[in-house]
Protein backbone atom coordinates (compact mmCIF):
# COMPACT_ATOMS: atom_id res chain seq x y z
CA UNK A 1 0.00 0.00 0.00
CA UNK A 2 1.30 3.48 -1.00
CA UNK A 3 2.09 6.58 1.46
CA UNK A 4 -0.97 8.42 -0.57
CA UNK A 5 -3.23 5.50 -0.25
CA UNK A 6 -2.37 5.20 3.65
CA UNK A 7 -3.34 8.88 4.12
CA UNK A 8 -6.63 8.39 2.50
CA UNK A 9 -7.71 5.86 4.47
CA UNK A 10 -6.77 7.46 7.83
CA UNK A 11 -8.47 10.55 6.92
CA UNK A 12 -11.65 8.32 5.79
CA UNK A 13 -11.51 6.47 9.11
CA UNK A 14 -11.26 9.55 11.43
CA UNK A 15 -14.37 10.99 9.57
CA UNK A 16 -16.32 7.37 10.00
CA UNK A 17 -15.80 7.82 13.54
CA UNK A 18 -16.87 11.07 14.30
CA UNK A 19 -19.91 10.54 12.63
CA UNK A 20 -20.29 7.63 14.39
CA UNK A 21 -19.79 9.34 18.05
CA UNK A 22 -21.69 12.64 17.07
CA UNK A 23 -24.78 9.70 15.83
CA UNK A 24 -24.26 7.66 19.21
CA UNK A 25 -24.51 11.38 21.17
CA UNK A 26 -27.80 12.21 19.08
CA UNK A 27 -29.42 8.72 19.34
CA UNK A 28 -28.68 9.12 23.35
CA UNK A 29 -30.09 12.36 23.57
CA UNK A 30 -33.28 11.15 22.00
CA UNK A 31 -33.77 7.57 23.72
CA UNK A 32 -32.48 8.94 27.39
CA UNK A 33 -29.59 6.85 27.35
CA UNK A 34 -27.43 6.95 30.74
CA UNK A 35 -24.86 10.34 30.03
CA UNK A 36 -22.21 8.17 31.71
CA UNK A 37 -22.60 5.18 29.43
CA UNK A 38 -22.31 7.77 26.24
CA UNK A 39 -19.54 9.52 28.03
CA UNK A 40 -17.56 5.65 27.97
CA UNK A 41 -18.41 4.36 24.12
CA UNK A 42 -17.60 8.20 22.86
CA UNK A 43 -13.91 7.83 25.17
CA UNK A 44 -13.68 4.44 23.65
CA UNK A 45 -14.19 5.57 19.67
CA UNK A 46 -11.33 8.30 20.55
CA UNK A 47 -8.86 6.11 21.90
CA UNK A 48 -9.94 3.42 18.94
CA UNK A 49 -9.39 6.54 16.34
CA UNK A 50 -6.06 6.80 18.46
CA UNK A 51 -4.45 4.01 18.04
CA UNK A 52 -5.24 3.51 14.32
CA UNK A 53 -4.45 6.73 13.57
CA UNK A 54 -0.66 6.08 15.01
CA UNK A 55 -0.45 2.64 13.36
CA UNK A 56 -1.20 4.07 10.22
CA UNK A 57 1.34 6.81 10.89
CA UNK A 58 3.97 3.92 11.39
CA UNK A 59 3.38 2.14 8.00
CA UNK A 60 3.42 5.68 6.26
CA UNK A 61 6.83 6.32 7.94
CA UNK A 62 8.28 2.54 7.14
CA UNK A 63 6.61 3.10 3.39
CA UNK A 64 8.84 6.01 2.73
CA UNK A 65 12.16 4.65 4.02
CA UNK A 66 11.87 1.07 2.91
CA UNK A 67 9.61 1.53 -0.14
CA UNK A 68 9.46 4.89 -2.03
CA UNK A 69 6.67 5.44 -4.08
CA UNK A 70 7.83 5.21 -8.20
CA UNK A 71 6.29 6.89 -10.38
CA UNK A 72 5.08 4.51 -13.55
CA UNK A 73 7.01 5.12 -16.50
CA UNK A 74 4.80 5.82 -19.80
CA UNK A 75 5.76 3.44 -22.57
CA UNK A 76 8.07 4.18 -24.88
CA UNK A 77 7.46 4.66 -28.82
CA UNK A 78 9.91 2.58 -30.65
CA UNK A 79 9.11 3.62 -34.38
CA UNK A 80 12.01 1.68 -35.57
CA UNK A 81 11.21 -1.24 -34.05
CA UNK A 82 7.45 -0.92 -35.12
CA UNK A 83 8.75 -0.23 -38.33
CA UNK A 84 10.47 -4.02 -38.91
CA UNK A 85 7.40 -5.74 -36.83
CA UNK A 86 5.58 -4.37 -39.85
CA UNK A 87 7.88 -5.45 -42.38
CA UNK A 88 7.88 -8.84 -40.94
CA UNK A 89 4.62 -9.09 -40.92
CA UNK A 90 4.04 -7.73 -44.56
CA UNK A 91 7.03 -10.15 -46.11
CA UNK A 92 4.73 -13.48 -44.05
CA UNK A 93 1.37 -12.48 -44.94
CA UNK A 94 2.72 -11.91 -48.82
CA UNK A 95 4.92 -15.49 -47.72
CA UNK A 96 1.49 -17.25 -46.83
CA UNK A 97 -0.32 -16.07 -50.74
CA UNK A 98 2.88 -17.41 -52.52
CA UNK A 99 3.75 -20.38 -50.92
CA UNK A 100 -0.41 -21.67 -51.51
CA UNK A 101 0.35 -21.33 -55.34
CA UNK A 102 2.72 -24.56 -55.45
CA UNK A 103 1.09 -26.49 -52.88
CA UNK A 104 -2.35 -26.31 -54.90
CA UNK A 105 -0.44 -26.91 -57.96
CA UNK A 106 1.03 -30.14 -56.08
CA UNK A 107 -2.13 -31.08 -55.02
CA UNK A 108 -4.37 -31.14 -57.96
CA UNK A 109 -1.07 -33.37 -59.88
CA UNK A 110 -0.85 -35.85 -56.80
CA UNK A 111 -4.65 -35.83 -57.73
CA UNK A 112 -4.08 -37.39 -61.19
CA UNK A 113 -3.78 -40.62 -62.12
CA UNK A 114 -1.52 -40.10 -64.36
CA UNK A 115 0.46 -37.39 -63.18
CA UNK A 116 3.54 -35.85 -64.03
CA UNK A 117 6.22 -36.67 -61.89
CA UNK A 118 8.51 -33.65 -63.54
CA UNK A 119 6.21 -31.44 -62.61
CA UNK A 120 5.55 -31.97 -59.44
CA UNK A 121 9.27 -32.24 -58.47
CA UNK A 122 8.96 -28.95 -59.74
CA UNK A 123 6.69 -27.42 -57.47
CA UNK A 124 7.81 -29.12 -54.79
CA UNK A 125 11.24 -27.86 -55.22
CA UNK A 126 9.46 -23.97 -55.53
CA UNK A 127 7.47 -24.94 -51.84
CA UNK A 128 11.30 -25.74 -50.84
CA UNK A 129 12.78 -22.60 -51.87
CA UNK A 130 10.19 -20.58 -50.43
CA UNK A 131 10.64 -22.09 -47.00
CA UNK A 132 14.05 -20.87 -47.57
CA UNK A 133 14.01 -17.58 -47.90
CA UNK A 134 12.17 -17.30 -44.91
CA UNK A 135 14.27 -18.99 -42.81
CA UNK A 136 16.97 -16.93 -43.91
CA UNK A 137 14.89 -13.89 -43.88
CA UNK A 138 14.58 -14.58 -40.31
CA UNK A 139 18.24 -14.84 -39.90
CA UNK A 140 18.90 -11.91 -41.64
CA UNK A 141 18.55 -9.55 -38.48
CA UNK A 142 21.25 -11.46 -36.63
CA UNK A 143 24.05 -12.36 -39.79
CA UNK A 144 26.26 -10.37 -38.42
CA UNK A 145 26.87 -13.40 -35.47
CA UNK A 146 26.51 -15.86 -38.55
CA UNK A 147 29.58 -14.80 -40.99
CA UNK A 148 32.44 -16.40 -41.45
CA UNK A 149 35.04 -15.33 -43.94
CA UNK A 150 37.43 -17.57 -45.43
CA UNK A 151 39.12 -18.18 -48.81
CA UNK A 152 36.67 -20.73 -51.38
CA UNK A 153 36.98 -21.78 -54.75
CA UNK A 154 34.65 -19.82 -57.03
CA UNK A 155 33.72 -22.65 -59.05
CA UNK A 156 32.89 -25.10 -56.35
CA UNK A 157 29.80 -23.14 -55.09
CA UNK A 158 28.74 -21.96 -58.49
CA UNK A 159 28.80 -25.47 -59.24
CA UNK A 160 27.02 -26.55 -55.96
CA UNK A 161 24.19 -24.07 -56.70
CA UNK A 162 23.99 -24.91 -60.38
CA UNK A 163 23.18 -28.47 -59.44
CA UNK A 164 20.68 -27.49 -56.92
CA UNK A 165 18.86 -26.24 -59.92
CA UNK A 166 19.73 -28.53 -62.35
CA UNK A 167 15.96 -30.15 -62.26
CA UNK A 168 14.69 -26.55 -63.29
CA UNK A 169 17.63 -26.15 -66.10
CA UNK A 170 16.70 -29.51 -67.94
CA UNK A 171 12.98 -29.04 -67.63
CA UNK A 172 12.80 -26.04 -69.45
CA UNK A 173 15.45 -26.71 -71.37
CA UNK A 174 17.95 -24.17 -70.37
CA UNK A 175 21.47 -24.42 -71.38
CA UNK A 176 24.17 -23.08 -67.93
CA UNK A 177 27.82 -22.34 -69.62
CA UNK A 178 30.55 -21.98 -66.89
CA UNK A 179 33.48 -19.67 -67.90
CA UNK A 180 36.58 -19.01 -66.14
CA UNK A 181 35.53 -19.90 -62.72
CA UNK A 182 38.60 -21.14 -61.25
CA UNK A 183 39.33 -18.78 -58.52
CA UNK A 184 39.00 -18.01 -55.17
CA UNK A 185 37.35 -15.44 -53.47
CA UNK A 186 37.26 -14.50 -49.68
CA UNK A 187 33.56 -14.71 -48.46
CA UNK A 188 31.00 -16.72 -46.16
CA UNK A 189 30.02 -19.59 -48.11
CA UNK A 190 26.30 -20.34 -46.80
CA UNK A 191 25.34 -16.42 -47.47
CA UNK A 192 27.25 -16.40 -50.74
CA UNK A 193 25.43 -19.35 -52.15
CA UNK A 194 22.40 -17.47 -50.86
CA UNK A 195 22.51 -14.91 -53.28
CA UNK A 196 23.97 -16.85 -56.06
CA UNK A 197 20.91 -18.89 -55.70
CA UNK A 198 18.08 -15.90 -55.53
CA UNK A 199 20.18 -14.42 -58.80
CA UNK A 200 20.08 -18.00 -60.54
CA UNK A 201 16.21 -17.86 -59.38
CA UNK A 202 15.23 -14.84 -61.07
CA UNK A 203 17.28 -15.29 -64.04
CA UNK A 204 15.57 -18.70 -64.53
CA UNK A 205 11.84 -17.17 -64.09
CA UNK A 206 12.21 -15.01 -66.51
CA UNK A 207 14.27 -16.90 -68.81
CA UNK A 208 11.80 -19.37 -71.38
CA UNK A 209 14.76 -20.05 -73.78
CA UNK A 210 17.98 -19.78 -74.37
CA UNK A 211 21.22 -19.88 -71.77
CA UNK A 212 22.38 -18.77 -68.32
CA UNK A 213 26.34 -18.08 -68.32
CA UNK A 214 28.52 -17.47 -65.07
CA UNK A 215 31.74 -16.01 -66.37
CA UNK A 216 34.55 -14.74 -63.93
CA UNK A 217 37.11 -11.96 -64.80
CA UNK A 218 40.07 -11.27 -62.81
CA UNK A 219 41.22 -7.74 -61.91
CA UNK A 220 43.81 -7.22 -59.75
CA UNK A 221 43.20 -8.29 -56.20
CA UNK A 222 39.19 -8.97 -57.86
CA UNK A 223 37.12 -11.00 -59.11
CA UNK A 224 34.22 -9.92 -60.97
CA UNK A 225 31.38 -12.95 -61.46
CA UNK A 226 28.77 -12.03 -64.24
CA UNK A 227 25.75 -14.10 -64.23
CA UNK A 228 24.05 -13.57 -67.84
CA UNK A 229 20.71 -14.50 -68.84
CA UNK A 230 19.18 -14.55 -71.77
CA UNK A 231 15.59 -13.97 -70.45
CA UNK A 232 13.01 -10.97 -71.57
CA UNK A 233 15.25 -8.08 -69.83
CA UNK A 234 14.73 -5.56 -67.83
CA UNK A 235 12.61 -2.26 -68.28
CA UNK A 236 15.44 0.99 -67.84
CA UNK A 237 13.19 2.96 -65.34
CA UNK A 238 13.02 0.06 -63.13
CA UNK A 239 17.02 -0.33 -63.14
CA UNK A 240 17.99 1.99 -60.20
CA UNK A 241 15.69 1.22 -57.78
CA UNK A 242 16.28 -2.87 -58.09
CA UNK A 243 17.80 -3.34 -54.66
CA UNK A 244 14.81 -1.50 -53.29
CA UNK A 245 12.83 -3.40 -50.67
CA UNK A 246 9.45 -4.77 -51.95
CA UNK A 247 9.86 -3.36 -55.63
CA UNK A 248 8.93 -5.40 -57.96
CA UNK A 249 8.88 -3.57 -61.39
CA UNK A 250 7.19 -4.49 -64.16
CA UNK A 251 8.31 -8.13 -64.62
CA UNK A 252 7.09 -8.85 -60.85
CA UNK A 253 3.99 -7.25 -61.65
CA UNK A 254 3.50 -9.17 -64.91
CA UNK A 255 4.21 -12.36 -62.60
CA UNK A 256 2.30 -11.25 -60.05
CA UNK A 257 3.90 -13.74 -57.20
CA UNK A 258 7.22 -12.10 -56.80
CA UNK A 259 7.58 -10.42 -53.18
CA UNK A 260 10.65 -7.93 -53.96
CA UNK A 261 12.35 -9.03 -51.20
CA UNK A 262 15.18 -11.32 -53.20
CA UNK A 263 17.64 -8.71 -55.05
CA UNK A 264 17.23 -6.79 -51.79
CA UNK A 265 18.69 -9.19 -49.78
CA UNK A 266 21.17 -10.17 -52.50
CA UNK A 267 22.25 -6.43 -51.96
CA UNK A 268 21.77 -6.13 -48.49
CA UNK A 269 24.24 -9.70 -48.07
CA UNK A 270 26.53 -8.67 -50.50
CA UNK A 271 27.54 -5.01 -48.50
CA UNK A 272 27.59 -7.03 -45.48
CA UNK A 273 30.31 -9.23 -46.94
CA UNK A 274 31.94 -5.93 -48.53
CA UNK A 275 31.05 -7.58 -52.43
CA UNK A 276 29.84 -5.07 -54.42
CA UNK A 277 26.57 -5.92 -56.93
CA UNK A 278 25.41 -4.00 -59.92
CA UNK A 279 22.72 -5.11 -62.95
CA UNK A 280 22.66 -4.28 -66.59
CA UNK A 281 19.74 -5.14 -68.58
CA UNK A 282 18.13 -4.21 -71.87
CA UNK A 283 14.41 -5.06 -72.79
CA UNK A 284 13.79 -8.36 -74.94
CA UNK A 285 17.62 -9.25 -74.77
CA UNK A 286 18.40 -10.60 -71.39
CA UNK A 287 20.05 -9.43 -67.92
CA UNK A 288 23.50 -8.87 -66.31
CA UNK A 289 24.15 -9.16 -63.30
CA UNK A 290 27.64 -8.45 -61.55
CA UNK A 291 29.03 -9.49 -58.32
CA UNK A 292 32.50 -7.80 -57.07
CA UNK A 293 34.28 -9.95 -54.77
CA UNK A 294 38.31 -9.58 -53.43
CA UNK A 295 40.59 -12.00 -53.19
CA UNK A 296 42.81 -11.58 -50.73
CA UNK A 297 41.83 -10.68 -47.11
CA UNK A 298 39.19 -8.37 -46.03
CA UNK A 299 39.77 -5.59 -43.50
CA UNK A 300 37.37 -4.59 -41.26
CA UNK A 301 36.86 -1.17 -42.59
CA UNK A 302 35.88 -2.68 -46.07
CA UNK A 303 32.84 -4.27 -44.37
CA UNK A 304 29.73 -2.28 -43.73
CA UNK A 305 28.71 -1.92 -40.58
CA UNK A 306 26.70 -4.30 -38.77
């Protein structure tokens, strides 16, 4: 119980008794009850008022040495925090809508009796990937604990992600060419693959014929990895703002699934890991994208900041 509340409640109890006694003193008066017998209960209510009056007194006194009365704080606004809880929240509910597409899909060819076993590798393998990206869309917030740089071949992971797709490439009948990839590079191999594999995504979506070519070129103490498509392009206006978060431009409207959350992580991975990304595109010919990586080691102020 608080100091305030202690007061209140000895000031309401004093009042209860007086009325109580000046009551008793009228109801006497009126019924001829014995003066003396009055003069007793009225003593009695005062020393009563007494002694709860200085017990009260004693908590108040122990309340303010032993337990000061704190003010409660008023919440505090965090807009930044708000800000990703809303982002979050956004990327899963858009997560949810996408991720239903393939699982129909898979459902009405598990219905058929004479399904096609192709194609529902196929959208079981998109159900995969999209389980993916949220799992490392969750990590995202903490990579900075999850990075690990060290020196790997170049051509080992572009290989590793290249057969992670290699369903995909032979379905649609996609030729990969591999140029020049003997190097290394200093990165974290997990994240790395990450983006290789949201690049290789994209350039695969919008890609119905033709070829996808990783070609490294060495320059100095880089390595530049081009990943060239030779899908339907890339409108110019929607060039610069790419690596946006949730843009989707006019091929992601035209698909109408695409979440523009994958180049921004590619971009958002790749400054973490101090590799520079760029893309060069022209309408109806195909797309270029660019990674710049180093080769030798990294120092901490060629990282961005975590």
């Amino acid at each position: 119980m608080g100091k305030r509340e202690l007061i209140n409640n000895s000031k309401n109890f004093l009042l209860g008794n007086i009325i109580i006694t000046v009551v008793l003193i009228i109801v006497g008066d009126l019924y001829d009850i014995s003066k003396e017998y009055l003069v007793y209960l009225t003593l009695f209510m005062m020393i009563n008022c007494a002694c709860i009056l200085i017990a009260n007194y004693v908590q108040i006194r122990k309340a303010k040495v032993e337990v000061p009365e704190v003010k409660e704080s008023e919440p505090v606004f965090d807009a930044e925090l708000w800000e990703k809880q809303r982002e979050k929240e956004d990327f899963y509910v858009l997560w949810v809508h996408q991720i239903k597409t393939p699982i129909a899909a898979l459902n009405l060819l598990l219905q058929d009796p004479d399904r096609n076993e192709a194609l529902c590798r196929q959208e079981l393998f998109k159900i995969e990937n999209y389980v993916e990206m949220s799992l490392n869309y969750l990590r995202f917030d903490s990579i900075s604990n999850d990075l690990g740089l060290k020196n790997y071949n170049l051509e080992s992971m572009v290989k590793q992600v290249v057969k992670k797709y290699s369903s995909v490439f032979i379905y649609n009948h996609i030729a990969v060419n591999m140029e020049s990839l003997d190097c290394n590079i200093l990165t974290d191999e997990k994240w790395f693959c990450f983006v290789l594999e949201q690049l290789l995504s994209n350039a695969l979506k919008y890609t119905k014929k033709g070829s996808v070519t990783f070609r490294a070129e060495n320059s100095g103490n880089e390595v530049k990895l081009k990943i060239i498509d030779t899908g339907i392009g890339i409108r110019s206006d929607d060039i610069p703002r790419l690596f946006q978060k949730g843009f989707t431009g006019y091929n992601g409207r035209l698909d109408k699934k695409a979440s523009g959350l994958g180049l921004y992580l590619c971009k958002s991975i790749c400054d973490k890991l101090g590799h520079g990304i760029s893309i060069n595109s022209k309408e109806g010919e195909g797309t270029e994208v660019c990674i710049t990586m180093r080769k030798e080691k990294v120092h901490t102020s060629d990282l961005t900041k975590m």
